[in-house]
Protein backbone atom coordinates (compact mmCIF):
# COMPACT_ATOMS: atom_id res chain seq x y z
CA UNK A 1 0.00 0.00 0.00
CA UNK A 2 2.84 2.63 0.66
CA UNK A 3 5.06 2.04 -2.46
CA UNK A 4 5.51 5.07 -4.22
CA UNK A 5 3.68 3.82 -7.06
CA UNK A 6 0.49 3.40 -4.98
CA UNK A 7 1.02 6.32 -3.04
CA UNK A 8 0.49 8.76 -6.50
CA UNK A 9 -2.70 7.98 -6.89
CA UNK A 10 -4.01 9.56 -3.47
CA UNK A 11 -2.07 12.24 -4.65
CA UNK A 12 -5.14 14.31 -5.38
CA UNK A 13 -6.69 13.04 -1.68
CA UNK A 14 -3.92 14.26 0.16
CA UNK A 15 -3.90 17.60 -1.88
CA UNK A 16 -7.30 18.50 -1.29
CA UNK A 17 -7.00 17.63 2.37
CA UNK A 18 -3.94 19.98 2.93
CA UNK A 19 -5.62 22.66 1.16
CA UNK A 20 -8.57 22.75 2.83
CA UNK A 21 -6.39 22.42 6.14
CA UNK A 22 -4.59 25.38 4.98
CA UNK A 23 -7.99 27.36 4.24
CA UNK A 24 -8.95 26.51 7.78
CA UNK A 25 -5.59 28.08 8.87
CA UNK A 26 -6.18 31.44 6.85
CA UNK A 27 -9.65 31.69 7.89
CA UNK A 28 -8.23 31.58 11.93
CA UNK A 29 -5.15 33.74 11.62
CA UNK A 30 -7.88 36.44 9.99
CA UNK A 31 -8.80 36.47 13.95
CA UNK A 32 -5.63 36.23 15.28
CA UNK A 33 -6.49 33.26 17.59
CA UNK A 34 -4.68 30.13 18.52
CA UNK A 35 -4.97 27.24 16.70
CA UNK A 36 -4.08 23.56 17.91
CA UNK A 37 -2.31 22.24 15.61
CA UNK A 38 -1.75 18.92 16.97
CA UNK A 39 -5.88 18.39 16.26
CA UNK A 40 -5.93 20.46 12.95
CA UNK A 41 -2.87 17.71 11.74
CA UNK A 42 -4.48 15.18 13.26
CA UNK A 43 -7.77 15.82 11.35
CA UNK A 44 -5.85 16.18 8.44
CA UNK A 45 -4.18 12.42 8.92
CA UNK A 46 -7.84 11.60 9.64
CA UNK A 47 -9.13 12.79 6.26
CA UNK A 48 -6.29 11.01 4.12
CA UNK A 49 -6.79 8.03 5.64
CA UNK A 50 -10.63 7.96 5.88
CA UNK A 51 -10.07 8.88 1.88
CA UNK A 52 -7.51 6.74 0.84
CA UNK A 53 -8.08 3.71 2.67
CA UNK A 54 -11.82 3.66 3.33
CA UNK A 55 -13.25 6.18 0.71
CA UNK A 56 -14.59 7.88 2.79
CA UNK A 57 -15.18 11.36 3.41
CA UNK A 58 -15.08 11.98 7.23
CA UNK A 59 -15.82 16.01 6.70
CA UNK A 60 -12.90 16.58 9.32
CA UNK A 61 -11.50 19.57 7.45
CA UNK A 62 -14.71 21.20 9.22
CA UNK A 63 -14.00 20.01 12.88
CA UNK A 64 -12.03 23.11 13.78
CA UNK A 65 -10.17 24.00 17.22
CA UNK A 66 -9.02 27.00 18.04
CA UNK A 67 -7.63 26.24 21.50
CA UNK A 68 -3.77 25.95 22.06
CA UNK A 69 -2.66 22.51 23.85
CA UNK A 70 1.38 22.66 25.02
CA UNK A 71 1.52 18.64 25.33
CA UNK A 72 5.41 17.70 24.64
């Protein structure tokens, strides 16, 4: 499943899920809050795999958090 060849076609998934990610970022820094990235990446992993594996489109691009969590 992860050989290069197989990976280019979710090319397109993976794309569209770190755009809208990226949307979701502009939209927040408009307000200047805090974002948590650690669930904004997380959703995006969530929405590639949902995608890729299951075809499935888990609408996680729209699960936004604005809250800052400092777990290292």
């Amino acid at each position: 499943m992860f050989h290069n060849d197989n990976l280019k076609e979710y090319a397109g998934t993976i794309n569209q899920a770190v755009d809208d990610l990226i949307n979701n970022l502009h939209a927040v820094a408009k307000t200047g809050e805090q974002v948590d990235m650690h669930g904004q990446l997380g959703r995006l992993t969530m929405q590639v795999i949902g995608a890729a594996a299951f075809g499935y489109d888990c609408d996680c691009k729209h699960m936004v958090s604005h809250h800052i969590r400092l777990h290292c």
